[in-house]
PDB file of N, CA and C in Angstrom:
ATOM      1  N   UNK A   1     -26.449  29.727  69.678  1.00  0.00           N
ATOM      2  CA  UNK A   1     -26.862  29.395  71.026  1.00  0.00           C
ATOM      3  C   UNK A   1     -26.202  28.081  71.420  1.00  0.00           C
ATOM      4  N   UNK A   2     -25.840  27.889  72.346  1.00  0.00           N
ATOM      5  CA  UNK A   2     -24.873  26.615  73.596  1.00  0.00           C
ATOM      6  C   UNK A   2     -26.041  26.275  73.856  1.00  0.00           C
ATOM      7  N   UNK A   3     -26.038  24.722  73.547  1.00  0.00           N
ATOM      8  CA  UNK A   3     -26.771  23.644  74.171  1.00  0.00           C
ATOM      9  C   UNK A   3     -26.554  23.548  75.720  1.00  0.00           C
ATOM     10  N   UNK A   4     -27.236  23.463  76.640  1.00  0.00           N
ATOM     11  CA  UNK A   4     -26.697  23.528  78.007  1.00  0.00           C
ATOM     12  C   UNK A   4     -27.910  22.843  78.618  1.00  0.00           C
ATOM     13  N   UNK A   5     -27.522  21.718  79.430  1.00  0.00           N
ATOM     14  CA  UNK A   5     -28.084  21.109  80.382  1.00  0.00           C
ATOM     15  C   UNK A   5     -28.626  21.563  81.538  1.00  0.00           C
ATOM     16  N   UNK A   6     -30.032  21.603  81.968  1.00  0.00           N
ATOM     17  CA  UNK A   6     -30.711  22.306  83.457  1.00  0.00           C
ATOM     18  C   UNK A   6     -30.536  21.503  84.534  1.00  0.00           C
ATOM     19  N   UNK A   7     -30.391  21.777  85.248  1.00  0.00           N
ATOM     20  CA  UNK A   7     -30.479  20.735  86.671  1.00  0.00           C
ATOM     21  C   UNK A   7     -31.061  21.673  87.127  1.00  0.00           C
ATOM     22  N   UNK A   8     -32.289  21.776  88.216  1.00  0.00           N
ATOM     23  CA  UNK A   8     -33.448  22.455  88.921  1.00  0.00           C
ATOM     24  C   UNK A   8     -33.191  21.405  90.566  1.00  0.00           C
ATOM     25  N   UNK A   9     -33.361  22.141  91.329  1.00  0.00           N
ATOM     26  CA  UNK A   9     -33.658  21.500  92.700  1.00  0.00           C
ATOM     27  C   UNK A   9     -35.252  22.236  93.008  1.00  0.00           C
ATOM     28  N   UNK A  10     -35.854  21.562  93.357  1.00  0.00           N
ATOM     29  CA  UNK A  10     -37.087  22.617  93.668  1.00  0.00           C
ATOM     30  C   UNK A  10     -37.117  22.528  95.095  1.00  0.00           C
ATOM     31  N   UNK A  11     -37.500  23.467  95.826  1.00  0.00           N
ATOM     32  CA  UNK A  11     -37.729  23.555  97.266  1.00  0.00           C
ATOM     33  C   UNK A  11     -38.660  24.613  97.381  1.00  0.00           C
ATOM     34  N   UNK A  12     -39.709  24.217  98.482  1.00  0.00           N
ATOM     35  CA  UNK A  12     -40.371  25.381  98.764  1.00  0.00           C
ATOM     36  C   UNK A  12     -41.246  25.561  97.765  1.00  0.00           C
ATOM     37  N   UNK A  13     -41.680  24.449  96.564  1.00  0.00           N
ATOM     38  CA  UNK A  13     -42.286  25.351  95.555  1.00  0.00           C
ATOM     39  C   UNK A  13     -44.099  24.548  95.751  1.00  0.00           C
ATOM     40  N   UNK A  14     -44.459  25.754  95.873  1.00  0.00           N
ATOM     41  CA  UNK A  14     -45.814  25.591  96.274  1.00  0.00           C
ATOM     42  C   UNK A  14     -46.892  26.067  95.605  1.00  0.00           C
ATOM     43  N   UNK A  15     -46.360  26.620  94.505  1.00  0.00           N
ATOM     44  CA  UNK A  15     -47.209  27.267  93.529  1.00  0.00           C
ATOM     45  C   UNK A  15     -47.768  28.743  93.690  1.00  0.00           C
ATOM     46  N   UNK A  16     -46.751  29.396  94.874  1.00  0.00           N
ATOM     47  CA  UNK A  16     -47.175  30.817  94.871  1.00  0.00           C
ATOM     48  C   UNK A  16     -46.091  31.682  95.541  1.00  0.00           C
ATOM     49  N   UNK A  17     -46.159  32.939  95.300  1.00  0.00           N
ATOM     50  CA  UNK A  17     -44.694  33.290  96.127  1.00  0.00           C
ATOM     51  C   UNK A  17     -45.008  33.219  98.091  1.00  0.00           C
ATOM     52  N   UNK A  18     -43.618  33.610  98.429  1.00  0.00           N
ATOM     53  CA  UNK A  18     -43.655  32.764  99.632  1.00  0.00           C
ATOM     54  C   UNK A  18     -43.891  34.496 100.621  1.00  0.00           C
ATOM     55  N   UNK A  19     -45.200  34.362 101.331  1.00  0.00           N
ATOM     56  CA  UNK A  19     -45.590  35.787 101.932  1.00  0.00           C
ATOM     57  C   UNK A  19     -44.464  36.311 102.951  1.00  0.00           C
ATOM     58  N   UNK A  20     -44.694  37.615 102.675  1.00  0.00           N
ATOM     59  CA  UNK A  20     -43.794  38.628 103.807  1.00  0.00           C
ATOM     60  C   UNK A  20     -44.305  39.884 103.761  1.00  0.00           C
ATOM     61  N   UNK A  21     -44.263  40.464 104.691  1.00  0.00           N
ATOM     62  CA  UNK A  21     -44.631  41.593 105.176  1.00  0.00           C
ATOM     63  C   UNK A  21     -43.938  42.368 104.432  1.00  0.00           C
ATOM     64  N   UNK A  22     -42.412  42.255 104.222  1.00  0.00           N
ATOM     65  CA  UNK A  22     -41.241  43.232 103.729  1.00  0.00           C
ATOM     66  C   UNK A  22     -41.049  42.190 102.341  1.00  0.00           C
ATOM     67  N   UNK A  23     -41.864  41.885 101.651  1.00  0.00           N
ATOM     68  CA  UNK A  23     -41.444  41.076 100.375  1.00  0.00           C
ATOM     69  C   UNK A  23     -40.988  41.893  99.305  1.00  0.00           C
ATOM     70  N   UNK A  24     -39.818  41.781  98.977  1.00  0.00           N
ATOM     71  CA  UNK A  24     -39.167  41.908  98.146  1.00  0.00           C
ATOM     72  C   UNK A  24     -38.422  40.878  97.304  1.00  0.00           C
ATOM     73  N   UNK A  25     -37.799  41.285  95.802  1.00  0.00           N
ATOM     74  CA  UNK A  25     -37.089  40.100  95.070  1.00  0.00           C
ATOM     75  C   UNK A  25     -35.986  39.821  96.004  1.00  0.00           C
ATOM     76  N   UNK A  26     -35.415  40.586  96.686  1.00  0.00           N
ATOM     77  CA  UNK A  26     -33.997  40.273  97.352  1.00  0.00           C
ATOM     78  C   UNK A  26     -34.540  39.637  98.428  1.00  0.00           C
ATOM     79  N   UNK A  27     -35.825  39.287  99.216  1.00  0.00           N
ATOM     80  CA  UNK A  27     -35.634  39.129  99.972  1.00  0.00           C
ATOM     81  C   UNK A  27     -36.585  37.357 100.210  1.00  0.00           C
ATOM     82  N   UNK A  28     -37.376  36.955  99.195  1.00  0.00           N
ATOM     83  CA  UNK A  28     -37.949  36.272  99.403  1.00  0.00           C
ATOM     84  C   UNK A  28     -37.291  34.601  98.706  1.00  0.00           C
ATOM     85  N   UNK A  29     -37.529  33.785  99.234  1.00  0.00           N
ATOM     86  CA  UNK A  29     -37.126  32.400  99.331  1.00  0.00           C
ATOM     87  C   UNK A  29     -37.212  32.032  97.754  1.00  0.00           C
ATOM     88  N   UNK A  30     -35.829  31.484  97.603  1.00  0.00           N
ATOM     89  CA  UNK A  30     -35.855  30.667  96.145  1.00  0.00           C
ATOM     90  C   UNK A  30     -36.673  29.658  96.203  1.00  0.00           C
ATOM     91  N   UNK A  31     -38.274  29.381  95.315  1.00  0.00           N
ATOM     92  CA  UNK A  31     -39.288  28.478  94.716  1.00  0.00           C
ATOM     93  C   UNK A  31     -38.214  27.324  93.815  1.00  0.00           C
ATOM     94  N   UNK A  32     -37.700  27.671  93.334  1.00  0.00           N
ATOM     95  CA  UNK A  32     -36.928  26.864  92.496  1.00  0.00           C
ATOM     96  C   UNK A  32     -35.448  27.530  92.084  1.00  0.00           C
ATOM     97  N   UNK A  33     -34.515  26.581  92.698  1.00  0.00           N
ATOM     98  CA  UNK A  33     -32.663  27.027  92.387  1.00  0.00           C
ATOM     99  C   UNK A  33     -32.210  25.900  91.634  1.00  0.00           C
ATOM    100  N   UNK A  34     -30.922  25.868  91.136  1.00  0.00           N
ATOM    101  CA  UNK A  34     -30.382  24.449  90.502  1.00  0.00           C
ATOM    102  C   UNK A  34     -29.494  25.469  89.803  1.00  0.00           C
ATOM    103  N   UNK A  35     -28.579  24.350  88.946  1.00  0.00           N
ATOM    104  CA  UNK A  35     -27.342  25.371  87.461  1.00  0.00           C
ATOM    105  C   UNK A  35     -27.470  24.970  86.421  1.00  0.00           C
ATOM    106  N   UNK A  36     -26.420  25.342  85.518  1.00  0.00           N
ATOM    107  CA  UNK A  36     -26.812  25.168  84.397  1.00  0.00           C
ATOM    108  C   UNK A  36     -24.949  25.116  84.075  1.00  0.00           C
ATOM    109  N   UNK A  37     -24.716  23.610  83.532  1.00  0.00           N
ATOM    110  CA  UNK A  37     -23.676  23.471  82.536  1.00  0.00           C
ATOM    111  C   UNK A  37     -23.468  22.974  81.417  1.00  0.00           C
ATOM    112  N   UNK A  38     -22.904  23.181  81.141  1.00  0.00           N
ATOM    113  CA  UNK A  38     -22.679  22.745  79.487  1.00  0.00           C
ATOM    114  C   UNK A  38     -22.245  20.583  79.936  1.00  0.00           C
ATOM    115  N   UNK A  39     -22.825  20.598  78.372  1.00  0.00           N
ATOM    116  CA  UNK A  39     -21.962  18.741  78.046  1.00  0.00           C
ATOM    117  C   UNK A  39     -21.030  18.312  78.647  1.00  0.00           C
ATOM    118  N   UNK A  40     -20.252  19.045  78.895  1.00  0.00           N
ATOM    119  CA  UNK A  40     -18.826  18.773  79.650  1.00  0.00           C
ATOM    120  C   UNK A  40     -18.618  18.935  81.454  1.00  0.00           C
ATOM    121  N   UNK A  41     -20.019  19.600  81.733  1.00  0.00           N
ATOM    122  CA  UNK A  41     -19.741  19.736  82.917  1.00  0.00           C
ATOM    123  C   UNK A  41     -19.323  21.342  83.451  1.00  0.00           C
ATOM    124  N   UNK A  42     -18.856  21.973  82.761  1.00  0.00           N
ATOM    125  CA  UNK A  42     -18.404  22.993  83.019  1.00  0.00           C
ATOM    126  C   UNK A  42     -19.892  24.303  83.273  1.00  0.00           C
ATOM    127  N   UNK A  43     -19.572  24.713  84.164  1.00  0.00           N
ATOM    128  CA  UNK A  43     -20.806  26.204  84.294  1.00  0.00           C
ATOM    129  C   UNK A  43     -20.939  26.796  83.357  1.00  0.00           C
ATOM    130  N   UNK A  44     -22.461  27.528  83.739  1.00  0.00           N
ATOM    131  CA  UNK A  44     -22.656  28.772  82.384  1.00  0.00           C
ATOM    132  C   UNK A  44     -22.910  29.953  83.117  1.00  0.00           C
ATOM    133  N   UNK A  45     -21.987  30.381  83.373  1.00  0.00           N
ATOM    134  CA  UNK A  45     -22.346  32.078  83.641  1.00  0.00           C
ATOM    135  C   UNK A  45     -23.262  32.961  82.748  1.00  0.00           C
ATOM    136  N   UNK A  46     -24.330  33.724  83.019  1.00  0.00           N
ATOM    137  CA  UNK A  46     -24.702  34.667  82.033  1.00  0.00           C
ATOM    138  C   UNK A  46     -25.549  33.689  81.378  1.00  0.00           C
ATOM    139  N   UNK A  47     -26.099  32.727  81.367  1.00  0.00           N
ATOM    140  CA  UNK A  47     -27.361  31.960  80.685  1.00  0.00           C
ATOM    141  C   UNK A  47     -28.319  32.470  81.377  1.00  0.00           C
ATOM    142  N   UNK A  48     -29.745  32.649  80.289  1.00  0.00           N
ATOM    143  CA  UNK A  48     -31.267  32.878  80.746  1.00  0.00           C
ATOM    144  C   UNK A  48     -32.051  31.686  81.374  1.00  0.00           C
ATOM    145  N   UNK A  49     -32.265  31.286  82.513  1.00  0.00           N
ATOM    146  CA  UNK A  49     -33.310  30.630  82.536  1.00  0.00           C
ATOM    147  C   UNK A  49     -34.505  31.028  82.758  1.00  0.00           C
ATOM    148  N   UNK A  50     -35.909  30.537  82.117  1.00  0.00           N
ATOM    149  CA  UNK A  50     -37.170  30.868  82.041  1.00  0.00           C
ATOM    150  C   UNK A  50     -38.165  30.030  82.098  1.00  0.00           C
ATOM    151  N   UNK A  51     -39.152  30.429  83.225  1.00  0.00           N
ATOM    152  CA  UNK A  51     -40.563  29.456  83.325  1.00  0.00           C
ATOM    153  C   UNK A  51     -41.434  30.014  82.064  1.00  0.00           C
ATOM    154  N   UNK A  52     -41.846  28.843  81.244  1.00  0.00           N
ATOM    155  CA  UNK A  52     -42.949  29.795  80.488  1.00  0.00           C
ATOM    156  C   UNK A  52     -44.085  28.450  80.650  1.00  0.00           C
ATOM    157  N   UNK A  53     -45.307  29.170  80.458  1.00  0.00           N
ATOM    158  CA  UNK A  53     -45.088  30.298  79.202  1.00  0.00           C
ATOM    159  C   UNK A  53     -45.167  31.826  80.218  1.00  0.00           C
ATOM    160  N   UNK A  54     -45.573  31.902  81.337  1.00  0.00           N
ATOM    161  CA  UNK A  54     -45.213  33.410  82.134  1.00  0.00           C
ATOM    162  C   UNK A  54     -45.066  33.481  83.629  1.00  0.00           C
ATOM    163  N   UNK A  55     -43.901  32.590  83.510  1.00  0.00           N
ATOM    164  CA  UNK A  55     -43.268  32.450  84.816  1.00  0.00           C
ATOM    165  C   UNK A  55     -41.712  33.690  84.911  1.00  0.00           C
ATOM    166  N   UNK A  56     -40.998  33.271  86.284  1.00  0.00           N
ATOM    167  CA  UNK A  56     -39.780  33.997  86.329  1.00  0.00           C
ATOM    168  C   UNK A  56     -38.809  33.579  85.281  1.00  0.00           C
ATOM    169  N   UNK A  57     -38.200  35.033  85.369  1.00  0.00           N
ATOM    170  CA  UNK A  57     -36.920  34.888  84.758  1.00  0.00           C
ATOM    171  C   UNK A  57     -35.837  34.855  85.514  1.00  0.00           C
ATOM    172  N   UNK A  58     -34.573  34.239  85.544  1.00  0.00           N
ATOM    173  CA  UNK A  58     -33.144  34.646  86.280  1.00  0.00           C
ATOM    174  C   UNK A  58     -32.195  34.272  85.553  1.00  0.00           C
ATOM    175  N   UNK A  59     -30.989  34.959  85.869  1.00  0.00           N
ATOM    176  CA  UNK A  59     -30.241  34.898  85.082  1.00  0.00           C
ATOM    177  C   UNK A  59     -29.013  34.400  85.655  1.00  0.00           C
ATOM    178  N   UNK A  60     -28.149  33.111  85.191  1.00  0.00           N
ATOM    179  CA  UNK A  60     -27.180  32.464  86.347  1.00  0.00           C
ATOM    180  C   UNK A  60     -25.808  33.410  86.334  1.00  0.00           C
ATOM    181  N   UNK A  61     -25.307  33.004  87.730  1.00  0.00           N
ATOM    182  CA  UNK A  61     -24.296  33.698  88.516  1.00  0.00           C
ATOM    183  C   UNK A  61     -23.068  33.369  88.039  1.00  0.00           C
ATOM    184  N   UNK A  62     -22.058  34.126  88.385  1.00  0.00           N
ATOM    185  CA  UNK A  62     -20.854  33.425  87.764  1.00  0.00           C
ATOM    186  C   UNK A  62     -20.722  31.912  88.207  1.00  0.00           C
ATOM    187  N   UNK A  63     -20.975  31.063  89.538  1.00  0.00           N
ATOM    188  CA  UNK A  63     -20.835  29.781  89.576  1.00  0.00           C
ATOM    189  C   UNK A  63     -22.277  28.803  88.583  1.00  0.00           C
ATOM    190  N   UNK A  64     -22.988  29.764  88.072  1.00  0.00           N
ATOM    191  CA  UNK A  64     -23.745  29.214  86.694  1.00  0.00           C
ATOM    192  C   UNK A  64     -25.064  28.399  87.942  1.00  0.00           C
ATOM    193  N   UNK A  65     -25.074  28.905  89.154  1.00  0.00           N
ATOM    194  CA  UNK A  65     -26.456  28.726  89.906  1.00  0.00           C
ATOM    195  C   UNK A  65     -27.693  29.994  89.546  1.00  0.00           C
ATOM    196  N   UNK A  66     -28.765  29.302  89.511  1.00  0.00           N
ATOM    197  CA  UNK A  66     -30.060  30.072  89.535  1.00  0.00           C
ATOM    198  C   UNK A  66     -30.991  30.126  91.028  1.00  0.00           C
ATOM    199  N   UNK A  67     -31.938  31.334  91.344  1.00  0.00           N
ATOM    200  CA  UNK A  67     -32.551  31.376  91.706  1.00  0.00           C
ATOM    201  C   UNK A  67     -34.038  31.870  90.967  1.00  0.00           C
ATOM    202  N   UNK A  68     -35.395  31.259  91.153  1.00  0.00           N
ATOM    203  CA  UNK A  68     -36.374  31.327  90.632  1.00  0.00           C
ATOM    204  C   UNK A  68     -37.420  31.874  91.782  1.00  0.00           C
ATOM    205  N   UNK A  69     -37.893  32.775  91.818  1.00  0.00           N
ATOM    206  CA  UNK A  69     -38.551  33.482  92.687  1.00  0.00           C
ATOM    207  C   UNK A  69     -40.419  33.628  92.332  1.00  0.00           C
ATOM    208  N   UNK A  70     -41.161  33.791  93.328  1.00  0.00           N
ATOM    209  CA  UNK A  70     -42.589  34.028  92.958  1.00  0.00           C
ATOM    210  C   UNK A  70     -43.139  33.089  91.193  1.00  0.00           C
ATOM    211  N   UNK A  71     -43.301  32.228  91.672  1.00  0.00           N
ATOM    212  CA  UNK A  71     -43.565  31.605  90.155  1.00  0.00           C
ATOM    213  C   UNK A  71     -44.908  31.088  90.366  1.00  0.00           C
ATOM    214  N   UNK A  72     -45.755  31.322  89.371  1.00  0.00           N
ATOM    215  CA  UNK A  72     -47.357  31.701  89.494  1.00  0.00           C
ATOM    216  C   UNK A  72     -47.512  29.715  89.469  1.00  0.00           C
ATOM    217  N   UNK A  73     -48.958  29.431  89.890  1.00  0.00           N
ATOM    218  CA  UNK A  73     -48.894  28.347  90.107  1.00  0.00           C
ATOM    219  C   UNK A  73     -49.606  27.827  88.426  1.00  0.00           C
ATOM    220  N   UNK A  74     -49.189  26.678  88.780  1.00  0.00           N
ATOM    221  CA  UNK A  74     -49.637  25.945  87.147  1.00  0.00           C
ATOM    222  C   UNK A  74     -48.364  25.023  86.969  1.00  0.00           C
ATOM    223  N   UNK A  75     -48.276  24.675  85.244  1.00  0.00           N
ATOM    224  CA  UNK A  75     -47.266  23.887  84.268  1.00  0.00           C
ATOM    225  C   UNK A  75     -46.495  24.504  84.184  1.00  0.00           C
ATOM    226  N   UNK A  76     -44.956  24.379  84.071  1.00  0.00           N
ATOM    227  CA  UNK A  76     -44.630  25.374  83.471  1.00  0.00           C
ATOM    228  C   UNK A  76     -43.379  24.530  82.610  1.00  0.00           C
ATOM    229  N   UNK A  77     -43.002  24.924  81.288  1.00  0.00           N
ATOM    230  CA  UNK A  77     -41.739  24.546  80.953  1.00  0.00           C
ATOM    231  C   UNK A  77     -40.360  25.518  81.354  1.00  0.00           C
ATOM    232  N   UNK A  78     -39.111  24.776  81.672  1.00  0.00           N
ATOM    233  CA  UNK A  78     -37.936  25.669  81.671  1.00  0.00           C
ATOM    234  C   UNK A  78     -37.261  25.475  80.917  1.00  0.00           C
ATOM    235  N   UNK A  79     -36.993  26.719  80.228  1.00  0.00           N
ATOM    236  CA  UNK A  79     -35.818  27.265  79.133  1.00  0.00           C
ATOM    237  C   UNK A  79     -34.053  27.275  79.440  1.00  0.00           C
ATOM    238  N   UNK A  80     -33.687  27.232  78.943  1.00  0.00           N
ATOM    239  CA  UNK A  80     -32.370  27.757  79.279  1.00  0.00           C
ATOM    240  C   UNK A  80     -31.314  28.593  78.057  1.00  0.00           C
ATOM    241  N   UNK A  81     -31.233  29.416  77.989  1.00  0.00           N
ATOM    242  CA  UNK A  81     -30.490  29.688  76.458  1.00  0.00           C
ATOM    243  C   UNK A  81     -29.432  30.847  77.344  1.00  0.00           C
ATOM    244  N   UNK A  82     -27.955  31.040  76.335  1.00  0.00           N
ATOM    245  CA  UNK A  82     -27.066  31.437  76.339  1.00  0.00           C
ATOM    246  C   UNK A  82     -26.751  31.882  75.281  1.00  0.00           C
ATOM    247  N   UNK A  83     -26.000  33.409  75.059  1.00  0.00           N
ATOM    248  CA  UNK A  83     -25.432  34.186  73.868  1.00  0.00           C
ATOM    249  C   UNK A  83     -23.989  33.214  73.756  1.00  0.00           C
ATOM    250  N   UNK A  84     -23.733  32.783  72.752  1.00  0.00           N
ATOM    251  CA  UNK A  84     -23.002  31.998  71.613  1.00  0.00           C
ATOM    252  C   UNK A  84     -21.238  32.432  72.395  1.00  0.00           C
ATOM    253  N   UNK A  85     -21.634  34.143  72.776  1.00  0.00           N
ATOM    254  CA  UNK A  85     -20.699  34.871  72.743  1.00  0.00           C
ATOM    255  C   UNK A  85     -19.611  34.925  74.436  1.00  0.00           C
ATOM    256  N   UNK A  86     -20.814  34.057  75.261  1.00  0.00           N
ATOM    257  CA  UNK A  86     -20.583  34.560  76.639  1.00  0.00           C
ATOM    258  C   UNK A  86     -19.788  33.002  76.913  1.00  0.00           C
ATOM    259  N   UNK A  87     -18.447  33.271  77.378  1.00  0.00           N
ATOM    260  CA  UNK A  87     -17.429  31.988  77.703  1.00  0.00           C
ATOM    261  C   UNK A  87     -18.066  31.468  79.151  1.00  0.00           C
ATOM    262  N   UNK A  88     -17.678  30.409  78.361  1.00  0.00           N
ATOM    263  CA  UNK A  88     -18.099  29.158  80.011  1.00  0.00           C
ATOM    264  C   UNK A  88     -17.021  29.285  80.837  1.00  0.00           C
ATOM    265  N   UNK A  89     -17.666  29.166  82.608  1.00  0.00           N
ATOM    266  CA  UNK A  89     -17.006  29.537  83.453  1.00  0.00           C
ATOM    267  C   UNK A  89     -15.804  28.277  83.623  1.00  0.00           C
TER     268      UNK A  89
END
């Protein structure tokens, strides 16, 4: 596993998902976005980030940004882990 640094922006996070009539994952407001790069600065495509202990999961984009959606209210810690195997962007 790649050590990799979180950066989180939180916006919008209010401790519950954000209501809609037509709520869907595609459609409702990132609670918490930010990326994830390695020591050097460079992105991580394909890294897990995770609220636990049972919050969202997402998984970053090729520019190694996250979106965090509906995240139950409370503590939460964030994870970040990457397969050994998956090259930095």
């Amino acid at each position: 596993m790649r050590l990799a640094k979180l950066v989180i922006v939180v916006g919008l996070f209010w401790g519950g998902p954000t209501p809609s009539v037509l709520a869907s994952p595609q459609n409702l407001a990132c609670e918490a976005s930010g990326g994830v790069v390695d020591a050097s600065g460079a992105v991580l495509p394909g890294a897990t980030v995770a609220l636990l202990p049972s919050g969202p999961v997402a998984v970053t984009g090729p520019d190694g940004t996250f979106c965090l959606r509906e995240i139950p209210a409370g503590e939460h810690v964030a994870t970040v882990s990457l397969d050994a195997s998956t090259p930095a962007g």
